[in-house]
Protein backbone atom coordinates (compact mmCIF):
# COMPACT_ATOMS: atom_id res chain seq x y z
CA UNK A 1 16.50 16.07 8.56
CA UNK A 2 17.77 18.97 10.67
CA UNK A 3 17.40 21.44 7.48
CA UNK A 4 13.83 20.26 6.63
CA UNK A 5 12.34 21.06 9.78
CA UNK A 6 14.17 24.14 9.84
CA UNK A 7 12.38 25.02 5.95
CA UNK A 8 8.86 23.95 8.12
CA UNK A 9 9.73 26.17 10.87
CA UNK A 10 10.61 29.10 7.99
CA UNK A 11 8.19 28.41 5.91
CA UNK A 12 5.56 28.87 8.59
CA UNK A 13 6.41 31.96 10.45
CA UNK A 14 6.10 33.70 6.72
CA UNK A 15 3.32 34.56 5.66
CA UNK A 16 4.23 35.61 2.23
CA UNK A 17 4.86 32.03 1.27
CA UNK A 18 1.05 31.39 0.03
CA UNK A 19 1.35 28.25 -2.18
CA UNK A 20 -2.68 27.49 -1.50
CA UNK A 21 -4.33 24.01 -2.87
CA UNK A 22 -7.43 22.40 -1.99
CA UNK A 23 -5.93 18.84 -0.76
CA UNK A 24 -2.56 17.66 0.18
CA UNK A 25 -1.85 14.07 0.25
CA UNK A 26 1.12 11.96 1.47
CA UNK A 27 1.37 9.50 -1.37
CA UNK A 28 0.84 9.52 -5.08
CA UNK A 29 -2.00 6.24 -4.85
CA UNK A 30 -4.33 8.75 -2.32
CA UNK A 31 -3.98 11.85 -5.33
CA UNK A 32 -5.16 8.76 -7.59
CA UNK A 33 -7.53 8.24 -5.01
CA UNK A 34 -8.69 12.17 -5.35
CA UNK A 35 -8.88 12.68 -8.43
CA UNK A 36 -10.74 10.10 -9.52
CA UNK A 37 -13.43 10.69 -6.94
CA UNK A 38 -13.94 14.37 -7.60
CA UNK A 39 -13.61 13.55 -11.17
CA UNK A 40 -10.53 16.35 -11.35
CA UNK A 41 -12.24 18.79 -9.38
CA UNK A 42 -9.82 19.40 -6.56
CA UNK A 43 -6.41 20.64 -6.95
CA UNK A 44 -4.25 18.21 -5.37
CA UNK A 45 -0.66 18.02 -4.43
CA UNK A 46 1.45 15.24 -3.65
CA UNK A 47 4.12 15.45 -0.83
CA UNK A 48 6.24 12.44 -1.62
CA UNK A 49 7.38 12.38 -5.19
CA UNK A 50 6.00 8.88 -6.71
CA UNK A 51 8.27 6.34 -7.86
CA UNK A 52 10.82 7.07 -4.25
CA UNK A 53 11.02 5.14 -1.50
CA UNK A 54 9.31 5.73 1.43
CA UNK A 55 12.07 5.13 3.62
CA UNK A 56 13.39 8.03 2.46
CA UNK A 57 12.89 11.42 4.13
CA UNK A 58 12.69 13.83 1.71
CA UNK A 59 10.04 16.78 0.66
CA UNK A 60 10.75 19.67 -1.57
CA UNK A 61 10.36 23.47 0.06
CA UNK A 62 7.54 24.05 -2.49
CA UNK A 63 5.25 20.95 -1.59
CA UNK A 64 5.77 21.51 2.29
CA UNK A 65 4.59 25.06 1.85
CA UNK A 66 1.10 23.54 0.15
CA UNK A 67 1.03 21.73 3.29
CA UNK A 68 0.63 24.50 5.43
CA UNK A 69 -2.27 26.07 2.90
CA UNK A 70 -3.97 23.45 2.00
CA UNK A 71 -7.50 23.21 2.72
CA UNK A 72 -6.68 19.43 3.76
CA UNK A 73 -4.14 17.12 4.53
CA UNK A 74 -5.17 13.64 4.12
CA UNK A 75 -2.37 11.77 5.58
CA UNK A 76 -1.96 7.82 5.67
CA UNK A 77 -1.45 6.82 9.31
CA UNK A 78 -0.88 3.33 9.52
CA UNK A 79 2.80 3.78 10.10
CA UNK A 80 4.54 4.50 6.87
CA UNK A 81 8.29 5.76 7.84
CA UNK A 82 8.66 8.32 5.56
CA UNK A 83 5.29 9.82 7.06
CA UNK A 84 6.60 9.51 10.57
CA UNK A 85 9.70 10.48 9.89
CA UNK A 86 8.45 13.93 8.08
CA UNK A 87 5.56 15.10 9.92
CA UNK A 88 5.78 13.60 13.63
CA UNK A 89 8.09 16.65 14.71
CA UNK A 90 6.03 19.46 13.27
CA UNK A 91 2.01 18.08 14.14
CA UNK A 92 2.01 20.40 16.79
CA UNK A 93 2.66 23.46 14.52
CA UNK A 94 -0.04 22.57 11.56
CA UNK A 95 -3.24 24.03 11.34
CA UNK A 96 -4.24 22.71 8.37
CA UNK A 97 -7.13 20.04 8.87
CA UNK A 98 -5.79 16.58 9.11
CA UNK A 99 -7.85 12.98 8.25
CA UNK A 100 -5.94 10.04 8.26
CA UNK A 101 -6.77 7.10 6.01
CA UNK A 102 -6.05 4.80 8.83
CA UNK A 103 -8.49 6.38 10.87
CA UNK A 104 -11.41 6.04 7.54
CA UNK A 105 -10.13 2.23 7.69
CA UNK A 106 -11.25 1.62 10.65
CA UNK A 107 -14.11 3.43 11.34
CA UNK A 108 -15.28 1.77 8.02
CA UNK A 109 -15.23 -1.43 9.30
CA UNK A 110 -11.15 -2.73 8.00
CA UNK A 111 -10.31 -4.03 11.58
CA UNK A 112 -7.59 -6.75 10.05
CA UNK A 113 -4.69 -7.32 10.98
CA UNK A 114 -2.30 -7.26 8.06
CA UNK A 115 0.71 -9.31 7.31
CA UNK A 116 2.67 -9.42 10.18
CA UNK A 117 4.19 -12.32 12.66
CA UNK A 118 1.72 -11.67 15.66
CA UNK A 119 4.62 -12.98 18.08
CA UNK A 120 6.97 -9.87 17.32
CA UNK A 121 4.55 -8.08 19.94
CA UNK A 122 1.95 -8.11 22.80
CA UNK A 123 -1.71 -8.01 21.58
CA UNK A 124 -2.65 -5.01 23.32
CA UNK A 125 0.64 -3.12 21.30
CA UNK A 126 1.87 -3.84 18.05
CA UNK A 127 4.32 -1.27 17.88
CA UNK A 128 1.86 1.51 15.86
CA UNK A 129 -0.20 3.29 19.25
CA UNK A 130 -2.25 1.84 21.87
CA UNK A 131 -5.65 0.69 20.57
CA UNK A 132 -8.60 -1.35 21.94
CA UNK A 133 -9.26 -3.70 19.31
CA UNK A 134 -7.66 -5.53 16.53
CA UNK A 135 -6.82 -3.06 13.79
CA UNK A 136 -4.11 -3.26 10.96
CA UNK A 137 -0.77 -3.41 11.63
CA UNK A 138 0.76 -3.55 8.13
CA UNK A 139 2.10 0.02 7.09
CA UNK A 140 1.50 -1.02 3.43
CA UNK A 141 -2.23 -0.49 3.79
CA UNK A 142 -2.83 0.45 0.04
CA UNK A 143 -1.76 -2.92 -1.10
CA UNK A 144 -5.37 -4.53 -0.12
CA UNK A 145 -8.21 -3.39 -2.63
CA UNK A 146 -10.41 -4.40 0.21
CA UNK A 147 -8.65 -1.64 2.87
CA UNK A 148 -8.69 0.79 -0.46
CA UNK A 149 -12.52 -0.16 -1.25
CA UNK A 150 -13.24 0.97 2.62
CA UNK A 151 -10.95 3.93 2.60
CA UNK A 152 -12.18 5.31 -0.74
CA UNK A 153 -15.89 4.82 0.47
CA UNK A 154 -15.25 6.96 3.54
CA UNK A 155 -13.47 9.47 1.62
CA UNK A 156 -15.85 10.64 -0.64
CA UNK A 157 -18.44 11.65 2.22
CA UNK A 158 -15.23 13.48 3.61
CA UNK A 159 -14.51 15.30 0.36
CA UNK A 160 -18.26 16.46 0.31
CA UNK A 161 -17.79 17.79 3.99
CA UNK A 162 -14.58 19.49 3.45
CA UNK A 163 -15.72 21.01 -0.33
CA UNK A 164 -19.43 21.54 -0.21
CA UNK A 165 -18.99 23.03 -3.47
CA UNK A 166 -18.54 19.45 -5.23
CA UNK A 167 -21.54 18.14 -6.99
CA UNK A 168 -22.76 15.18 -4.86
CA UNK A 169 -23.77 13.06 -7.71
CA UNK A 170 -20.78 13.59 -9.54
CA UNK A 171 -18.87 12.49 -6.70
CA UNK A 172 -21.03 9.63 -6.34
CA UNK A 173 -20.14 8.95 -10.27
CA UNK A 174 -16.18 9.05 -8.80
CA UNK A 175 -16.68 6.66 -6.54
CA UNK A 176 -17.96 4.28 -8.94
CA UNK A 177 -15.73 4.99 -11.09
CA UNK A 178 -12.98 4.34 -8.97
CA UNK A 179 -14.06 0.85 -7.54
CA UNK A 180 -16.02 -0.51 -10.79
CA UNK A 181 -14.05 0.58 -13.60
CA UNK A 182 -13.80 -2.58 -16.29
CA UNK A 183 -10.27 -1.80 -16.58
CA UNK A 184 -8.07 -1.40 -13.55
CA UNK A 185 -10.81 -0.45 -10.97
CA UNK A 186 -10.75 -1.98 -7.44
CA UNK A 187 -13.52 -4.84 -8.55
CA UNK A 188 -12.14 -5.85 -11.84
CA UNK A 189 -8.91 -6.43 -9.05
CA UNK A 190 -11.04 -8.03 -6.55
CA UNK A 191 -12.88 -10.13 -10.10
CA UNK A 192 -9.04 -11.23 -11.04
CA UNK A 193 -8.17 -12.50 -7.65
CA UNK A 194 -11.35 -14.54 -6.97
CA UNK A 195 -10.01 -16.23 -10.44
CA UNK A 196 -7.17 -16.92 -8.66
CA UNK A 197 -8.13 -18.88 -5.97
CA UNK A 198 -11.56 -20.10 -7.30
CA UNK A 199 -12.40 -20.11 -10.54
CA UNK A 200 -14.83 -21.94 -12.79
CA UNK A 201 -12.74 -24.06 -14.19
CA UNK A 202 -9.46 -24.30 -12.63
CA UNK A 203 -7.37 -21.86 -9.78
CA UNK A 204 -4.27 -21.69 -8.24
CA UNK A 205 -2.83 -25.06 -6.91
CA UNK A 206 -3.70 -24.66 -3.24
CA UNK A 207 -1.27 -26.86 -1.71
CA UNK A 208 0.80 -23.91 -0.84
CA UNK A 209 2.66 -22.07 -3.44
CA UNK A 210 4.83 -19.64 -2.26
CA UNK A 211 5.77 -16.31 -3.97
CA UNK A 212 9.00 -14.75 -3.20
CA UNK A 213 9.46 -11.15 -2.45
CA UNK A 214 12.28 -8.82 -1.53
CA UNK A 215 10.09 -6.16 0.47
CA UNK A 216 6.91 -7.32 2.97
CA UNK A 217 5.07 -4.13 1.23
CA UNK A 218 2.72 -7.42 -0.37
CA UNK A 219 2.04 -8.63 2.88
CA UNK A 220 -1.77 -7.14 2.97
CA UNK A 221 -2.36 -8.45 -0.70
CA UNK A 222 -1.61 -11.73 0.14
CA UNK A 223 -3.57 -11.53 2.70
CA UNK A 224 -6.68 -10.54 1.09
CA UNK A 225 -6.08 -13.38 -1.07
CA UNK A 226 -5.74 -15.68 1.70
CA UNK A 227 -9.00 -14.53 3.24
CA UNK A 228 -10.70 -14.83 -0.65
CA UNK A 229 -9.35 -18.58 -0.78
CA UNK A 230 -11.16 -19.22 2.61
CA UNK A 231 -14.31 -17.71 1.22
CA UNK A 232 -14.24 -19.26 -2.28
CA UNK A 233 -12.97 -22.90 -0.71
CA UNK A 234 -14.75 -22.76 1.98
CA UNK A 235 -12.02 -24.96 4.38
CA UNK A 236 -11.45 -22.17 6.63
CA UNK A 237 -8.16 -23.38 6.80
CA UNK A 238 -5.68 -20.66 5.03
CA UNK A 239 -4.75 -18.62 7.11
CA UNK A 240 -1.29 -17.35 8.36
CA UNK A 241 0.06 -20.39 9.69
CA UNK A 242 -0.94 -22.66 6.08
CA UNK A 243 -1.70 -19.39 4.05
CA UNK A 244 -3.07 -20.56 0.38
CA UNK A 245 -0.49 -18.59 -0.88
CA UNK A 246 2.63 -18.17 1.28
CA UNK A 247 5.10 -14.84 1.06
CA UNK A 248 8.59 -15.02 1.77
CA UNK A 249 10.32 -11.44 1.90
CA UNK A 250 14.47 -10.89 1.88
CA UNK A 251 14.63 -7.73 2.67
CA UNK A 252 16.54 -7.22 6.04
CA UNK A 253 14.10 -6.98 8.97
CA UNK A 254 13.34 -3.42 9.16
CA UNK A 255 14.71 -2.89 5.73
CA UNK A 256 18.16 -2.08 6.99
CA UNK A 257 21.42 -4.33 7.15
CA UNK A 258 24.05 -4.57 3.91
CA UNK A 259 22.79 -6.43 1.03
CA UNK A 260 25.24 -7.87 -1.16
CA UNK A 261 24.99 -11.04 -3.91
CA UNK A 262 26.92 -12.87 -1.28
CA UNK A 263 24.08 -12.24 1.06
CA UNK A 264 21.27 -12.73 -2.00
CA UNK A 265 22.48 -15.93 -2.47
CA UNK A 266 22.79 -17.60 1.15
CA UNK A 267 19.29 -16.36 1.21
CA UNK A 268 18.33 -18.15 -2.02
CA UNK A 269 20.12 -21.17 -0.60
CA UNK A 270 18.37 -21.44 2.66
CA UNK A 271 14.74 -21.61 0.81
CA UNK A 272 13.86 -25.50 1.37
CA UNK A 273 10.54 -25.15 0.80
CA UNK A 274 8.86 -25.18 -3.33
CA UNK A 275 8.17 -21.72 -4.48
CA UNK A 276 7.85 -20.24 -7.66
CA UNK A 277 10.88 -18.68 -9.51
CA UNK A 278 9.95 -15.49 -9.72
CA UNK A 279 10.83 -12.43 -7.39
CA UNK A 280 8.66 -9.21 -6.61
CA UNK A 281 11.05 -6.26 -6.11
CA UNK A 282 10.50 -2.77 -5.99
CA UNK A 283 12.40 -0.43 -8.33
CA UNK A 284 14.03 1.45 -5.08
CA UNK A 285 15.00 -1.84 -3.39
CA UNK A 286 18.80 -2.29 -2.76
CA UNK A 287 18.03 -5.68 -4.36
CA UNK A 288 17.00 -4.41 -7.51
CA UNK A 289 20.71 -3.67 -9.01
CA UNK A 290 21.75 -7.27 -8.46
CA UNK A 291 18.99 -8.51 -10.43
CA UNK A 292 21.44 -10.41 -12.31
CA UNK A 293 22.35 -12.19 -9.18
CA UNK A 294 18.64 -13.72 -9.15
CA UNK A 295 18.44 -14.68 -12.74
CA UNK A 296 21.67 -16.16 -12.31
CA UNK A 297 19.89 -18.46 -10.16
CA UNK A 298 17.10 -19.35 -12.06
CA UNK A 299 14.71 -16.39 -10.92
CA UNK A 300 12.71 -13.72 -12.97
CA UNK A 301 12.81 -10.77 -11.50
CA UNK A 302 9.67 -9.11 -11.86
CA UNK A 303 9.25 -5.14 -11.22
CA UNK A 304 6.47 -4.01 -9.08
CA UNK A 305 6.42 -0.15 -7.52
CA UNK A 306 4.32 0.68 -4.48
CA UNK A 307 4.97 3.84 -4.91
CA UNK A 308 3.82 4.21 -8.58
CA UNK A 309 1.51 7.24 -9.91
CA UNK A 310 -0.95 5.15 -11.12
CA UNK A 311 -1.72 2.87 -8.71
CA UNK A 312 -4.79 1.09 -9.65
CA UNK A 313 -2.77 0.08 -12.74
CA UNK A 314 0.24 -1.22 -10.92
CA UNK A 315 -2.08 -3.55 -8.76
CA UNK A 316 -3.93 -4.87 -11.57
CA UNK A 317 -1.02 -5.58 -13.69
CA UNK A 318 0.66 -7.64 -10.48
CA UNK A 319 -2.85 -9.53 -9.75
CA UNK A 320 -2.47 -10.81 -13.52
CA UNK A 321 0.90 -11.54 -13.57
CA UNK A 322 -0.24 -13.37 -10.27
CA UNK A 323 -2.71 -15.06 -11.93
CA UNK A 324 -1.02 -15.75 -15.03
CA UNK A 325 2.27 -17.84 -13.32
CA UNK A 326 0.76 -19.89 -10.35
CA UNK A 327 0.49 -23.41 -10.37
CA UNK A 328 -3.08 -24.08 -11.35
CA UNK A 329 -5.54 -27.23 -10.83
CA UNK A 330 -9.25 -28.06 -12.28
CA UNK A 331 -11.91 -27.11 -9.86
CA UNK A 332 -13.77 -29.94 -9.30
């Protein structure tokens, strides 16, 4: 950690180091984000490689240098570790102009609080800064297509701001693009998981199916779906205490402690409740190379990657696999 501020601190005071880009972003799902918008018109660069974990603090020299000449940083803020971790100790030191997707979440109207057990803290501090009202407290903020549909909104008036230059229509075109393509835009997402919970002629059995994941970054999806179940049913009654569909994660609280197929399976062993057999696991989780371990016990292990390039792709695939294994009853 030492030697990467150090390469900041170097890279800073030398003003021959002039690797210049219109945007840098923290995560490969905001260059998605980007692109699509300004329809390839900005020249974007990513500062944590996709497909790596973001508990991992790592940059290379040549992205961190685009940092400092970017025309924009568009950073997440909502807590992510490997964000903290990376640019906390060198804010003060960074001209470049910052917005925070956090910040377009809730100015946009995304004042949720995401997956989280609200007795692990006081209301008036849930361990990411002071605030005055309910916001989101889930670091895994790009996992709801609703907090994506707000943040991609706001965006595109801040790319128009920031790059006059951009054609407004053809931004407009972007936007579009990005939440109404047939394929894997955010409504064909948002299309898939009101199938889910209430479609025409038969959705997911509502007495409480519970998926079982290693890593809470699924929290805020299953939330959204929660909150579309109490929309399409109409009981007002799913919510985090008797969610529609529950969420049970493995990972070690924080994501640290050892994790071992001893462990695996007195955690498999102490489920009492039905679920499905199948488990959500990231391709960087600790889980992931005892996969066996799971299938030994009955489980499919099913690959899903937060961190993935192309994001939109990687949440539509998981809504359908979603979709495609739940439990499901006639609607009456």
């Amino acid at each position: 950690m030492m030697l990467v501020v150090a390469a900041f601190v170097i890279l800073t005071n030398n003003p021959d180091n002039k690797r210049e880009c219109d945007v840098v972003v923290t995560m490969a799902w905001q260059k998605e984000m980007v692109d699509i918008i300004s329809q390839g018109e900005l020249d974007v660069v990513v500062l944590m490689d996709p497909n790596t974990s973001p508990h991992s603090a790592y940059s290379s020299t040549s992205s961190i240098e685009y940092l400092y000449n970017a025309t924009l940083f568009i950073e997440i803020g909502s807590g992510v570790e490997w964000e903290i971790s990376m640019l906390h100790g060198v804010k003060a030191d960074l001209s470049t102009p910052t917005i925070s997707c956090m910040e377009l979440l809730e100015r946009g109207g995304g004042h949720h609080h995401g997956g989280h057990d609200h007795g692990d803290h006081d209301d008036d501090d849930c361990g990411c800064g002071g605030h005055d009202e309910p916001h989101v407290c889930d670091s895994h903020i790009w996992a709801n297509p609703e907090y994506l549909w707000i943040i991609a909104t706001e965006l595109a008036e801040e790319l128009l701001t920031y790059f006059p230059w951009l054609d407004e229509d053809s931004v407009a075109d972007g936007l579009d693009y990005y939440l109404n393509d047939p394929a894997d835009g955010l409504g064909h997402i948002m299309l898939v998981i009101d199938r889910i919970v209430g479609g025409t002629e038969s959705r997911a059995n509502a007495s409480g199916q519970t998926i079982l994941v290693w890593h809470n970054a699924w929290a805020p999806l299953m939330e959204y779906i929660n909150e579309a179940a109490n929309k399409a049913i109409g009981d007002d009654i799913y919510d985090e205490d008797n969610p529609y569909i529950k969420v049970v994660s493995g990972e070690p609280t924080g994501g640290g402690g050892s994790v071992t197929p001893s462990s695996i399976i007195d955690f498999l062993d102490g489920i009492t409740f039905e679920h499905k057999k199948y488990i959500y696991v990231s391709p960087f989780d600790t889980a992931y190379q005892y996969k066996s371990t799971f299938e030994d016990h009955g489980y499919t292990v099913v690959l899903v990657n937060p961190t993935a390039e192309n994001w939109l792709t990687e949440l539509d695939d998981f809504v359908h696999h979603l979709r495609d294994t739940l439990d499901r009853v006639p609607v009456a």
